[in-house]
PDB file of N, CA and C in Angstrom:
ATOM      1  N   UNK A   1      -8.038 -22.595   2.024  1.00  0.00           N
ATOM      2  CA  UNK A   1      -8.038 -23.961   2.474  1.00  0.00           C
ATOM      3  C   UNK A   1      -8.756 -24.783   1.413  1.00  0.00           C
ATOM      4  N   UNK A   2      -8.471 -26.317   1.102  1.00  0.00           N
ATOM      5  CA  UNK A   2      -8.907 -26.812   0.278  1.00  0.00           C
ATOM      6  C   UNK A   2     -10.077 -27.670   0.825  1.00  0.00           C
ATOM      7  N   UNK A   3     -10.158 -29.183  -0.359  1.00  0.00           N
ATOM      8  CA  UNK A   3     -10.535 -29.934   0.451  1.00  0.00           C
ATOM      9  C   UNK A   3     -10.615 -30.903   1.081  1.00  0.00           C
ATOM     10  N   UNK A   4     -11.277 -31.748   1.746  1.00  0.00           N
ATOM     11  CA  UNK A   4     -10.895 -32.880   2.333  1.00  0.00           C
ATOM     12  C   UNK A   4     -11.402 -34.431   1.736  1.00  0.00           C
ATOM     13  N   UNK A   5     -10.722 -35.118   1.377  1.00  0.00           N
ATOM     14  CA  UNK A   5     -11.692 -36.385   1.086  1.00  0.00           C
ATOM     15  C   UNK A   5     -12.212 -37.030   2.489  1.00  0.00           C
ATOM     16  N   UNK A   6     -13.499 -37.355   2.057  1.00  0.00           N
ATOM     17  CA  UNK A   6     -14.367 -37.617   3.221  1.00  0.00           C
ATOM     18  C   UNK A   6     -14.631 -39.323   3.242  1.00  0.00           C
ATOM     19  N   UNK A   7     -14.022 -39.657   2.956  1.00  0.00           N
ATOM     20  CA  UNK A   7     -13.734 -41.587   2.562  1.00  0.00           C
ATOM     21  C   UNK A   7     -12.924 -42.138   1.726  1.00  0.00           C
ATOM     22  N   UNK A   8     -13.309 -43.176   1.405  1.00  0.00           N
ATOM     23  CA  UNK A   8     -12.882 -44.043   0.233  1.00  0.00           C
ATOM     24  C   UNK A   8     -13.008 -43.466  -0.742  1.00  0.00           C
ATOM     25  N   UNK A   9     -12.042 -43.468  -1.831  1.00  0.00           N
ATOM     26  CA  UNK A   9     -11.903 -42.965  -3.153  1.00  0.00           C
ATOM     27  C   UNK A   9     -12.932 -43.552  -4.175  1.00  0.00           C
ATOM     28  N   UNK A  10     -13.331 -44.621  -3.536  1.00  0.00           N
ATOM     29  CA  UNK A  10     -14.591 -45.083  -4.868  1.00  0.00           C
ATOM     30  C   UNK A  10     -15.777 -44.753  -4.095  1.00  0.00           C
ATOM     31  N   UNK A  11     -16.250 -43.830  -2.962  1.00  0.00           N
ATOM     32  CA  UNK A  11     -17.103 -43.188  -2.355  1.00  0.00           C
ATOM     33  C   UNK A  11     -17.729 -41.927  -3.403  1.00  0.00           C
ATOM     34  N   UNK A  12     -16.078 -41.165  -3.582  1.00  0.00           N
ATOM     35  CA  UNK A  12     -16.236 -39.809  -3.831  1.00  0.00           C
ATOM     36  C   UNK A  12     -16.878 -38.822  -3.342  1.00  0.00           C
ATOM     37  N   UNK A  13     -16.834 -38.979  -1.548  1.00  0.00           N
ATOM     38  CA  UNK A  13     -17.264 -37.849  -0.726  1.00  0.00           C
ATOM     39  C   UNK A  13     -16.150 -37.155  -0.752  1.00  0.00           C
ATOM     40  N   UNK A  14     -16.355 -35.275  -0.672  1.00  0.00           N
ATOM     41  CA  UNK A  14     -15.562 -34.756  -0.197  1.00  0.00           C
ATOM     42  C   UNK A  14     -15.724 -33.302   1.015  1.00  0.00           C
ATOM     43  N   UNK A  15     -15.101 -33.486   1.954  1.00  0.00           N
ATOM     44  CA  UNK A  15     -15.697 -32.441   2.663  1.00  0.00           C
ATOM     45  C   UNK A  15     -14.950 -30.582   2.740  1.00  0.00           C
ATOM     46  N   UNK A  16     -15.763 -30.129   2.605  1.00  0.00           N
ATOM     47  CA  UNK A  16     -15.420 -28.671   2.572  1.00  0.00           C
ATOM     48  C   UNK A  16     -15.343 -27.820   3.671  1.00  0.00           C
ATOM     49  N   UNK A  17     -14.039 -27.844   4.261  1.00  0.00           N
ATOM     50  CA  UNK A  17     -14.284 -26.961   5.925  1.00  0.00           C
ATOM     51  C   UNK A  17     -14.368 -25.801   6.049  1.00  0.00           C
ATOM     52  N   UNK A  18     -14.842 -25.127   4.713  1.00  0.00           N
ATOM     53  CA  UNK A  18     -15.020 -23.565   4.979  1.00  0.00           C
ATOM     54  C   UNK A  18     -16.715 -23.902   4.917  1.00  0.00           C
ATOM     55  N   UNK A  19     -17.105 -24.494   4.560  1.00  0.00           N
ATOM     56  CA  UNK A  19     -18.792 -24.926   4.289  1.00  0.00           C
ATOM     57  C   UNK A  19     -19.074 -25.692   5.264  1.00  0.00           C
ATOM     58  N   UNK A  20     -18.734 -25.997   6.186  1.00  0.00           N
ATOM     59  CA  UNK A  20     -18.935 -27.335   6.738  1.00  0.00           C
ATOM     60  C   UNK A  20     -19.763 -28.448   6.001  1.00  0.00           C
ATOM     61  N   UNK A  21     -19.580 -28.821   4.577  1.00  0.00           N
ATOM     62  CA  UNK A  21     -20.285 -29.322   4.386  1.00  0.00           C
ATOM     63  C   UNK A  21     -20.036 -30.861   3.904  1.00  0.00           C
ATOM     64  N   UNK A  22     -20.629 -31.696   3.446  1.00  0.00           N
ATOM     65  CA  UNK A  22     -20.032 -32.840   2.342  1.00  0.00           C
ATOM     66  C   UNK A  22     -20.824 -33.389   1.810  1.00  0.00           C
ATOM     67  N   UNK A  23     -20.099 -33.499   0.739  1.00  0.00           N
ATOM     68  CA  UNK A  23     -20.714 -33.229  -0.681  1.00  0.00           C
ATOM     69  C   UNK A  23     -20.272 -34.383  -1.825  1.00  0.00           C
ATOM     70  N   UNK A  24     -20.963 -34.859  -2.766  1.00  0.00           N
ATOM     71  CA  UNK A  24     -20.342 -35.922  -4.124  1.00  0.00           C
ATOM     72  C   UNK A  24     -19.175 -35.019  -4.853  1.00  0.00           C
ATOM     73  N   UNK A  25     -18.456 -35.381  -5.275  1.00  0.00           N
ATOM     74  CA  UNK A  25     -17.586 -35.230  -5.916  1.00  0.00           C
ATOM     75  C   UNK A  25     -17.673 -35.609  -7.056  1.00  0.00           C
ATOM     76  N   UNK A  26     -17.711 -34.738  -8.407  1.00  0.00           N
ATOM     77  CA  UNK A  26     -18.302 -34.590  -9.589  1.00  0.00           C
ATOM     78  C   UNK A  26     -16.695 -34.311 -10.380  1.00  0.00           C
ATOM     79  N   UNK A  27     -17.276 -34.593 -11.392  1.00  0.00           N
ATOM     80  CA  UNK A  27     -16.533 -34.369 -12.609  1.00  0.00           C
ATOM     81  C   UNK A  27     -16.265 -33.219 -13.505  1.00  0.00           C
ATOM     82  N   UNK A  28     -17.867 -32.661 -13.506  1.00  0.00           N
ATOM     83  CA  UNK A  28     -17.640 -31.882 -14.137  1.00  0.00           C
ATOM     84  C   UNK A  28     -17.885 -30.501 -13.460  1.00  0.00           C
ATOM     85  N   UNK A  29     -17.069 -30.718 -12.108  1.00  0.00           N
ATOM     86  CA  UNK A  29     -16.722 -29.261 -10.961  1.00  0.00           C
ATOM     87  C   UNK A  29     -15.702 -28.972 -11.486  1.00  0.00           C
ATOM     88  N   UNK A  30     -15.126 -28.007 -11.114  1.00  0.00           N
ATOM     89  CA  UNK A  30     -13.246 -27.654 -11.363  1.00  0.00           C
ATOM     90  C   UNK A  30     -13.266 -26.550 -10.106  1.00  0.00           C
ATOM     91  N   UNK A  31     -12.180 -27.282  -9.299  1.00  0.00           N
ATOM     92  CA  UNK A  31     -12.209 -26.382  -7.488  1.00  0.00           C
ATOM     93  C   UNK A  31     -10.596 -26.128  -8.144  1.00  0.00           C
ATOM     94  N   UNK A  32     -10.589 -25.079  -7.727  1.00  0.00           N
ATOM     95  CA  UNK A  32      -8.743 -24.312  -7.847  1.00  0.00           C
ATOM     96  C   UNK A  32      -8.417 -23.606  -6.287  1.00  0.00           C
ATOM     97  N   UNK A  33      -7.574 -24.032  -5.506  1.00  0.00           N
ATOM     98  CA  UNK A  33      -7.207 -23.718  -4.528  1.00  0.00           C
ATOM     99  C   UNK A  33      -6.481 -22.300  -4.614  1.00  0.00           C
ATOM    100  N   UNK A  34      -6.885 -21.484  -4.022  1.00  0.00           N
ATOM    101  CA  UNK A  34      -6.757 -19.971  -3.897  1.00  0.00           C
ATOM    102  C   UNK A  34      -5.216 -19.560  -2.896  1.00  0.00           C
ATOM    103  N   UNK A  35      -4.890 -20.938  -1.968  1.00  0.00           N
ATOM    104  CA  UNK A  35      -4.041 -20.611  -1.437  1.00  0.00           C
ATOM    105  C   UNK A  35      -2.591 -19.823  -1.928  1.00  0.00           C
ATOM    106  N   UNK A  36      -1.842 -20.189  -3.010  1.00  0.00           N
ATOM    107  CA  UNK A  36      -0.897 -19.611  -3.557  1.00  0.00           C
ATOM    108  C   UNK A  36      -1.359 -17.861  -4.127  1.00  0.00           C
ATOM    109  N   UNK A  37      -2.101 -17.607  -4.067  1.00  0.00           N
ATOM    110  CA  UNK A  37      -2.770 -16.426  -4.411  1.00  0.00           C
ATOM    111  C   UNK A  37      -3.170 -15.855  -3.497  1.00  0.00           C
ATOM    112  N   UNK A  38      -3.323 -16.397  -2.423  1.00  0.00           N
ATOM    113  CA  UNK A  38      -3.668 -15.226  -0.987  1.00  0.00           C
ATOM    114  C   UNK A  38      -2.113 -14.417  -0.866  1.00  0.00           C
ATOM    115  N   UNK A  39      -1.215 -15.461  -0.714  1.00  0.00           N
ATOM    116  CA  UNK A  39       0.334 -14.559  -0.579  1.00  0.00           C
ATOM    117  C   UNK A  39       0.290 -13.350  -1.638  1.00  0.00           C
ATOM    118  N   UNK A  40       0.066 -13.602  -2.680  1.00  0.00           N
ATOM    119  CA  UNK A  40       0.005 -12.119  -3.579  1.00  0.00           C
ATOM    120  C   UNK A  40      -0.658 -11.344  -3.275  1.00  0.00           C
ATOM    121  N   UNK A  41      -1.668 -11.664  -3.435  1.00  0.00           N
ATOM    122  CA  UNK A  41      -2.977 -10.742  -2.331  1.00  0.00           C
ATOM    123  C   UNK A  41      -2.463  -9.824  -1.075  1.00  0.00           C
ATOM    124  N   UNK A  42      -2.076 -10.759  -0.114  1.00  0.00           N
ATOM    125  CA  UNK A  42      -1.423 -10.441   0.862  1.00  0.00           C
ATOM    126  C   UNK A  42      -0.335  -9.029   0.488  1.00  0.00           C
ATOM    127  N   UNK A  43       0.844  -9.214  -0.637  1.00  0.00           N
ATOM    128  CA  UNK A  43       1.681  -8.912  -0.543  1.00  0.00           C
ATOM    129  C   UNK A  43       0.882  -7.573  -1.103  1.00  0.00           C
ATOM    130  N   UNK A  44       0.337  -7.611  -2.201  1.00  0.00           N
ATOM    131  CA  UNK A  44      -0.695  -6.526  -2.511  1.00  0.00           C
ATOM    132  C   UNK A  44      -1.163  -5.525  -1.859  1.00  0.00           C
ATOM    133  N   UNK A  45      -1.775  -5.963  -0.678  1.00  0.00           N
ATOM    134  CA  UNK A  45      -2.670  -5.269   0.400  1.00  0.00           C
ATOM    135  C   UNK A  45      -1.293  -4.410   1.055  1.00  0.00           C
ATOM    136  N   UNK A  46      -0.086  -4.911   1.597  1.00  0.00           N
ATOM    137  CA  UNK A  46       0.998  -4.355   1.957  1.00  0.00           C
ATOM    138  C   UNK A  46       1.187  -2.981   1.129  1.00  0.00           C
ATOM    139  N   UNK A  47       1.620  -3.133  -0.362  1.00  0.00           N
ATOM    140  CA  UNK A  47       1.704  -1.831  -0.959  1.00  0.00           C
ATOM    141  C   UNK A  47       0.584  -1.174  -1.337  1.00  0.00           C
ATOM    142  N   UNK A  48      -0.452  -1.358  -1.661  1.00  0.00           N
ATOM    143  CA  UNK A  48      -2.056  -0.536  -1.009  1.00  0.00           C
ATOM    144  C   UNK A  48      -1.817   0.392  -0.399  1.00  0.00           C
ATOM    145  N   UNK A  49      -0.911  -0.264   1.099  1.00  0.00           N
ATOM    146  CA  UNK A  49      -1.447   0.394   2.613  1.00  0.00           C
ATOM    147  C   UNK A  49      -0.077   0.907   2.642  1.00  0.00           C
ATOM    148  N   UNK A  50       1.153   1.128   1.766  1.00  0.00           N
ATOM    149  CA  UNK A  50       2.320   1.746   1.815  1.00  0.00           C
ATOM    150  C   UNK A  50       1.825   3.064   0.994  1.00  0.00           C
ATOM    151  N   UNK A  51       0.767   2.590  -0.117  1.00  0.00           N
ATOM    152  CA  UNK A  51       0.841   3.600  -0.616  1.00  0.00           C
ATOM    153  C   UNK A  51      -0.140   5.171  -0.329  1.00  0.00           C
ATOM    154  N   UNK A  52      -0.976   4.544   0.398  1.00  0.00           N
ATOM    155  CA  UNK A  52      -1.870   5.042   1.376  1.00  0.00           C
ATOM    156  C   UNK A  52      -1.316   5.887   2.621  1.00  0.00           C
ATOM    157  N   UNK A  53      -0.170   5.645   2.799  1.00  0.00           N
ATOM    158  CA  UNK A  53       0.744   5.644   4.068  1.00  0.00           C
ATOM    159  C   UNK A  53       1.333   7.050   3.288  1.00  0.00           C
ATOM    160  N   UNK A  54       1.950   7.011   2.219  1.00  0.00           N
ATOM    161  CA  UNK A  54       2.822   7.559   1.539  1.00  0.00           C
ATOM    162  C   UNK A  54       2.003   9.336   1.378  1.00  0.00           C
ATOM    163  N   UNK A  55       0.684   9.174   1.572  1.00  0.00           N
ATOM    164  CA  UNK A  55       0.281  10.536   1.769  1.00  0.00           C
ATOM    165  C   UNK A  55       0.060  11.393   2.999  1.00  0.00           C
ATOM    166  N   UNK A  56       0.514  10.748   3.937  1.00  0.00           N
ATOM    167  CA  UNK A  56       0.679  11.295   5.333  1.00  0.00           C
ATOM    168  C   UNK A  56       1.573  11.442   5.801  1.00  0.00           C
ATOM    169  N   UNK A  57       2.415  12.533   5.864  1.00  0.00           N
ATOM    170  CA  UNK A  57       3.690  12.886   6.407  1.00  0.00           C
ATOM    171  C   UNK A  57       4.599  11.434   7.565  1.00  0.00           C
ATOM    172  N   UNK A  58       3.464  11.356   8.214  1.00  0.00           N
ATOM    173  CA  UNK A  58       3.845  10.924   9.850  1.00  0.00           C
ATOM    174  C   UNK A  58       3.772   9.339   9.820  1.00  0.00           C
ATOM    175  N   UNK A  59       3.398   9.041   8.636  1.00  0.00           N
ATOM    176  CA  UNK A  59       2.933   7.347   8.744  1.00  0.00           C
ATOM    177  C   UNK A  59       4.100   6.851   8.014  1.00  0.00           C
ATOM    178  N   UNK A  60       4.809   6.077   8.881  1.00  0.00           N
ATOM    179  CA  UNK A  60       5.584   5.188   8.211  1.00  0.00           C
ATOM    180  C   UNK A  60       5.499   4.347   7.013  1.00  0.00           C
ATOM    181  N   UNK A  61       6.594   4.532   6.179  1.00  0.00           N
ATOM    182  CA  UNK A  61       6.402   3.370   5.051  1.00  0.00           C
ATOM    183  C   UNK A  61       6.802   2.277   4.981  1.00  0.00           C
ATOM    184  N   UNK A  62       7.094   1.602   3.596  1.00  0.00           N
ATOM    185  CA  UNK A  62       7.087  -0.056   3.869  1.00  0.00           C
ATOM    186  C   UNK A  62       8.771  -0.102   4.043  1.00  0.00           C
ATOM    187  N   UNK A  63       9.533   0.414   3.891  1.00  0.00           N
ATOM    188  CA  UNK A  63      11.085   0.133   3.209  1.00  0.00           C
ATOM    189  C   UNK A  63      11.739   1.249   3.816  1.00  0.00           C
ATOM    190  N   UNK A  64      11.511   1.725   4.801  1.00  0.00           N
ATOM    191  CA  UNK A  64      11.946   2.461   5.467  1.00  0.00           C
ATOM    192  C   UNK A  64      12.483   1.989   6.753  1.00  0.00           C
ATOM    193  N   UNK A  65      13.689   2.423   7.411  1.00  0.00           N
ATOM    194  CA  UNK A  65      14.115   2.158   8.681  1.00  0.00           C
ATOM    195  C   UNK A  65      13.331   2.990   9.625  1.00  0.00           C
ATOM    196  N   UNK A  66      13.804   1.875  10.907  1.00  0.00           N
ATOM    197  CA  UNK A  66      12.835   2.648  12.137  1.00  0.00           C
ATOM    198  C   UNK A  66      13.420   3.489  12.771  1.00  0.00           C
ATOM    199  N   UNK A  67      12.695   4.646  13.120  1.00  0.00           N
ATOM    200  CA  UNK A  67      12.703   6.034  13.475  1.00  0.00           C
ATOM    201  C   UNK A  67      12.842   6.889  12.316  1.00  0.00           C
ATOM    202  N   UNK A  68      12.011   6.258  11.274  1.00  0.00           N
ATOM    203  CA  UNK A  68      12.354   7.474  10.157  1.00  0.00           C
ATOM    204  C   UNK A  68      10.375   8.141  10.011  1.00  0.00           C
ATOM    205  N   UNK A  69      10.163   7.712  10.865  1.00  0.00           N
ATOM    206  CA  UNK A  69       8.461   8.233  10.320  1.00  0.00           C
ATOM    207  C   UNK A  69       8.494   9.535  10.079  1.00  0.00           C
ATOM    208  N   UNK A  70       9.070  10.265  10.840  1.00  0.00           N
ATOM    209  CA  UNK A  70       9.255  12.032  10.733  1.00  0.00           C
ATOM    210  C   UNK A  70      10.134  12.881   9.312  1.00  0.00           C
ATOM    211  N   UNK A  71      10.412  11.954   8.690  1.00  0.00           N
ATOM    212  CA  UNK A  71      11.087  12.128   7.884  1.00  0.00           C
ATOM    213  C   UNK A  71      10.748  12.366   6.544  1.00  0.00           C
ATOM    214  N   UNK A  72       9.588  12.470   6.130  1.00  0.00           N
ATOM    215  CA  UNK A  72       8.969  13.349   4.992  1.00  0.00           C
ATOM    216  C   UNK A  72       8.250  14.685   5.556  1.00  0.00           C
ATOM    217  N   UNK A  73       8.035  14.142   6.752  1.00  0.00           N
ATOM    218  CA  UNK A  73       7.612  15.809   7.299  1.00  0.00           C
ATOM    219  C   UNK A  73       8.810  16.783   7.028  1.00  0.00           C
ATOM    220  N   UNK A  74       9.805  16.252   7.447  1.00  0.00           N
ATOM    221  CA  UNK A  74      11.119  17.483   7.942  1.00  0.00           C
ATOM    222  C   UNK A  74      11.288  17.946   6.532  1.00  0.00           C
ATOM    223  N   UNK A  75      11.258  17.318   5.779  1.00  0.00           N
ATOM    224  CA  UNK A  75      11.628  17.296   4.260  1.00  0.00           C
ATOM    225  C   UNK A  75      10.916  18.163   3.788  1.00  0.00           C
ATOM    226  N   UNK A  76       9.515  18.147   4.132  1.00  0.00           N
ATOM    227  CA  UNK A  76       8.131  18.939   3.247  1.00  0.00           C
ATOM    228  C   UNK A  76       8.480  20.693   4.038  1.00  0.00           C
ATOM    229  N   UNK A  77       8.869  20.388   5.219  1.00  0.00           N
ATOM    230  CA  UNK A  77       9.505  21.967   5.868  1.00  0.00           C
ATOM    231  C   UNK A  77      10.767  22.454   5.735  1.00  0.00           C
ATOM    232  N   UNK A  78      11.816  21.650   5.260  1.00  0.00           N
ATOM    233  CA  UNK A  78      12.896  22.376   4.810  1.00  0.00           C
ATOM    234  C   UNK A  78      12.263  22.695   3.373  1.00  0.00           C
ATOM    235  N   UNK A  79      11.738  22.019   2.281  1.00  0.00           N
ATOM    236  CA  UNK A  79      11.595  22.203   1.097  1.00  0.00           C
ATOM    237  C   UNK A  79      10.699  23.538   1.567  1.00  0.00           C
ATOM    238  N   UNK A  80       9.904  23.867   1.757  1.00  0.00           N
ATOM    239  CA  UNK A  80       8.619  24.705   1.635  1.00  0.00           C
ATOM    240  C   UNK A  80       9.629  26.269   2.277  1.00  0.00           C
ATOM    241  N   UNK A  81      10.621  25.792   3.403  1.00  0.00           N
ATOM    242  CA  UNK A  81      10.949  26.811   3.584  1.00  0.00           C
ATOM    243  C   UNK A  81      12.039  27.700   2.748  1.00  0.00           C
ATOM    244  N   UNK A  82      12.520  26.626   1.490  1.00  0.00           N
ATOM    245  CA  UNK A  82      13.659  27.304   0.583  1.00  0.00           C
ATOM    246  C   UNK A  82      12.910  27.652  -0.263  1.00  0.00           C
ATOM    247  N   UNK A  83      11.444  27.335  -0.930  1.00  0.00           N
ATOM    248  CA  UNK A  83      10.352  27.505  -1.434  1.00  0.00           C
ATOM    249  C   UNK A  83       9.953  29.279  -1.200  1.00  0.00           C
ATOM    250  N   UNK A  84      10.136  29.469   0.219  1.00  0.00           N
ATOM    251  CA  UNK A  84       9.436  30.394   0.531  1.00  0.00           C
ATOM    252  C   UNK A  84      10.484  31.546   0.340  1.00  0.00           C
ATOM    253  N   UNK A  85      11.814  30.964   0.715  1.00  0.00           N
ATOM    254  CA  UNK A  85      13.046  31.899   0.429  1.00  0.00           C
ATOM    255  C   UNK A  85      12.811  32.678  -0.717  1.00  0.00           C
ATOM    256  N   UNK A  86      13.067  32.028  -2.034  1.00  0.00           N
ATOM    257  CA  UNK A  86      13.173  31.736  -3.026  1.00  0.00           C
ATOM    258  C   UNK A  86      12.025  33.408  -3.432  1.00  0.00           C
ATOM    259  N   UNK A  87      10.949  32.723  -3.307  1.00  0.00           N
ATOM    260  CA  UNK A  87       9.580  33.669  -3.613  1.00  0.00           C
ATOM    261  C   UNK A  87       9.693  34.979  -3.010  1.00  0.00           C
ATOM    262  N   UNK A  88      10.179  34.993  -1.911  1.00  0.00           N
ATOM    263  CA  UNK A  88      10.652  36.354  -1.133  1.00  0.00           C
ATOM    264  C   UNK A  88      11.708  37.104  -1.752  1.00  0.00           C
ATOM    265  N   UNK A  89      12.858  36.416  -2.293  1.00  0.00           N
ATOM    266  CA  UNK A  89      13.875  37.111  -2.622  1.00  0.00           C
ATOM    267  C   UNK A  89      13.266  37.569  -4.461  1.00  0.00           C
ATOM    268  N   UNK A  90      12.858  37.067  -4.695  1.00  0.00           N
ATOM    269  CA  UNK A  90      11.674  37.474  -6.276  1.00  0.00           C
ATOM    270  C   UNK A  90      11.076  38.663  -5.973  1.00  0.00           C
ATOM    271  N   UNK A  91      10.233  38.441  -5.365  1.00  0.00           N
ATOM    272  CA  UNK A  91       8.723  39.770  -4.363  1.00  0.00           C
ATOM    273  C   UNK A  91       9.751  40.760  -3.961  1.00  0.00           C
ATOM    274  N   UNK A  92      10.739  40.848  -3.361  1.00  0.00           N
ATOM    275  CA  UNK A  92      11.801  41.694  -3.327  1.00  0.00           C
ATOM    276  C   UNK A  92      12.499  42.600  -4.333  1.00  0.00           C
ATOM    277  N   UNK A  93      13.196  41.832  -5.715  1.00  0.00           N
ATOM    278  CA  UNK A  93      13.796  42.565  -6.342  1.00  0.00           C
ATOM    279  C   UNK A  93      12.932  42.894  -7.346  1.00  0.00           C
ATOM    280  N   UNK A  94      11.211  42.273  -7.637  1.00  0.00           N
ATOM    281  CA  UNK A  94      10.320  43.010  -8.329  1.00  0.00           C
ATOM    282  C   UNK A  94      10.269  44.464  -7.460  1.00  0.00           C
ATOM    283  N   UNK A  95       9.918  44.611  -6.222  1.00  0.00           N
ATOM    284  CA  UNK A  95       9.808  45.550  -5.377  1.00  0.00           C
ATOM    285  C   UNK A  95      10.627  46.717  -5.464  1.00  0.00           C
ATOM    286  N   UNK A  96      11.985  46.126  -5.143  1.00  0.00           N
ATOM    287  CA  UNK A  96      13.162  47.286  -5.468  1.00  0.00           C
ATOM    288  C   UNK A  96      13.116  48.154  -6.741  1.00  0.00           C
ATOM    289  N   UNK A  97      12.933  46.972  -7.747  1.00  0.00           N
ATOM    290  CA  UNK A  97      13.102  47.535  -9.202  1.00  0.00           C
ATOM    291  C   UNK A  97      12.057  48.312  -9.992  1.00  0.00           C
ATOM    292  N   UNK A  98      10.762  47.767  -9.499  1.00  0.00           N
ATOM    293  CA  UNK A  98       9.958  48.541  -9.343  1.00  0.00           C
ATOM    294  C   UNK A  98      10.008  50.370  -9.079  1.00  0.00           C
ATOM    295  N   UNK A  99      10.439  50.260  -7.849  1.00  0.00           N
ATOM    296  CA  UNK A  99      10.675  52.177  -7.259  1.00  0.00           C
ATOM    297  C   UNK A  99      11.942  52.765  -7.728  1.00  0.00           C
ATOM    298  N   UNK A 100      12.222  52.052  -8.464  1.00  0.00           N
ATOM    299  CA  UNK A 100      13.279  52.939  -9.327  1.00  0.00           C
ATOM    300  C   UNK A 100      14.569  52.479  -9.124  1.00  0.00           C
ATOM    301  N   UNK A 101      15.221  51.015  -9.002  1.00  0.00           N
ATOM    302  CA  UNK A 101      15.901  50.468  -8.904  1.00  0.00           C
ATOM    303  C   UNK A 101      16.471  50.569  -7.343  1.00  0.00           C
ATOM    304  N   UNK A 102      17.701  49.726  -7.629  1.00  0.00           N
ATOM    305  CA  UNK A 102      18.848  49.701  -5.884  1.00  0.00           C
ATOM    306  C   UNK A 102      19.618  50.702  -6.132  1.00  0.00           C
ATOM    307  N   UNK A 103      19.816  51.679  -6.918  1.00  0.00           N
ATOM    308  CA  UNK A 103      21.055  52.218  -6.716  1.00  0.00           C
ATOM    309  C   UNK A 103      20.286  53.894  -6.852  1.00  0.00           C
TER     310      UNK A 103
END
């Protein structure tokens, strides 16, 4: 929020409603209104908290449709379980080949 002039322009009161205060109005101040920069901020804090999100299976993300929250879980258990295939069928034919082959 910015601020307010608090009179007449050849007064040079101005009042500040985050301060409640009022105050001369100087020259050699320089006030820059933050408002256009909260939206970035804002939009900021969004992917922060997507990306924060993004390490918990179950927490929805930003760009995702709804009813998909479960959906890096299922993913992390099909993957882990072809993962596990995979390592078994290895541990296996070290095993076999090991005792003196399959045949």
């Amino acid at each position: 929020m910015g601020i307010v002039r608090a009179g007449p322009t050849d007064l040079h009161l101005v009042f500040d409603p985050l301060e409640g205060m009022i105050a001369e109005e100087r020259d050699d101040v320089v006030q820059f209104a933050l408002d256009p920069i909260m939206e970035q901020i804002e939009l900021l804090d969004k992917v922060a908290d997507d990306l924060v999100n993004s390490l918990a299976p179950d927490a929805p993300l930003l760009n995702t449709y709804k009813g998909r929250e479960g959906a890096s879980f299922m993913a992390g258990v099909y993957t882990n379980i072809w993962y596990g295939f995979i390592v078994g069928l290895i541990v296996a034919f070290v095993y076999v080949f090991s005792h003196g082959g399959a045949f």
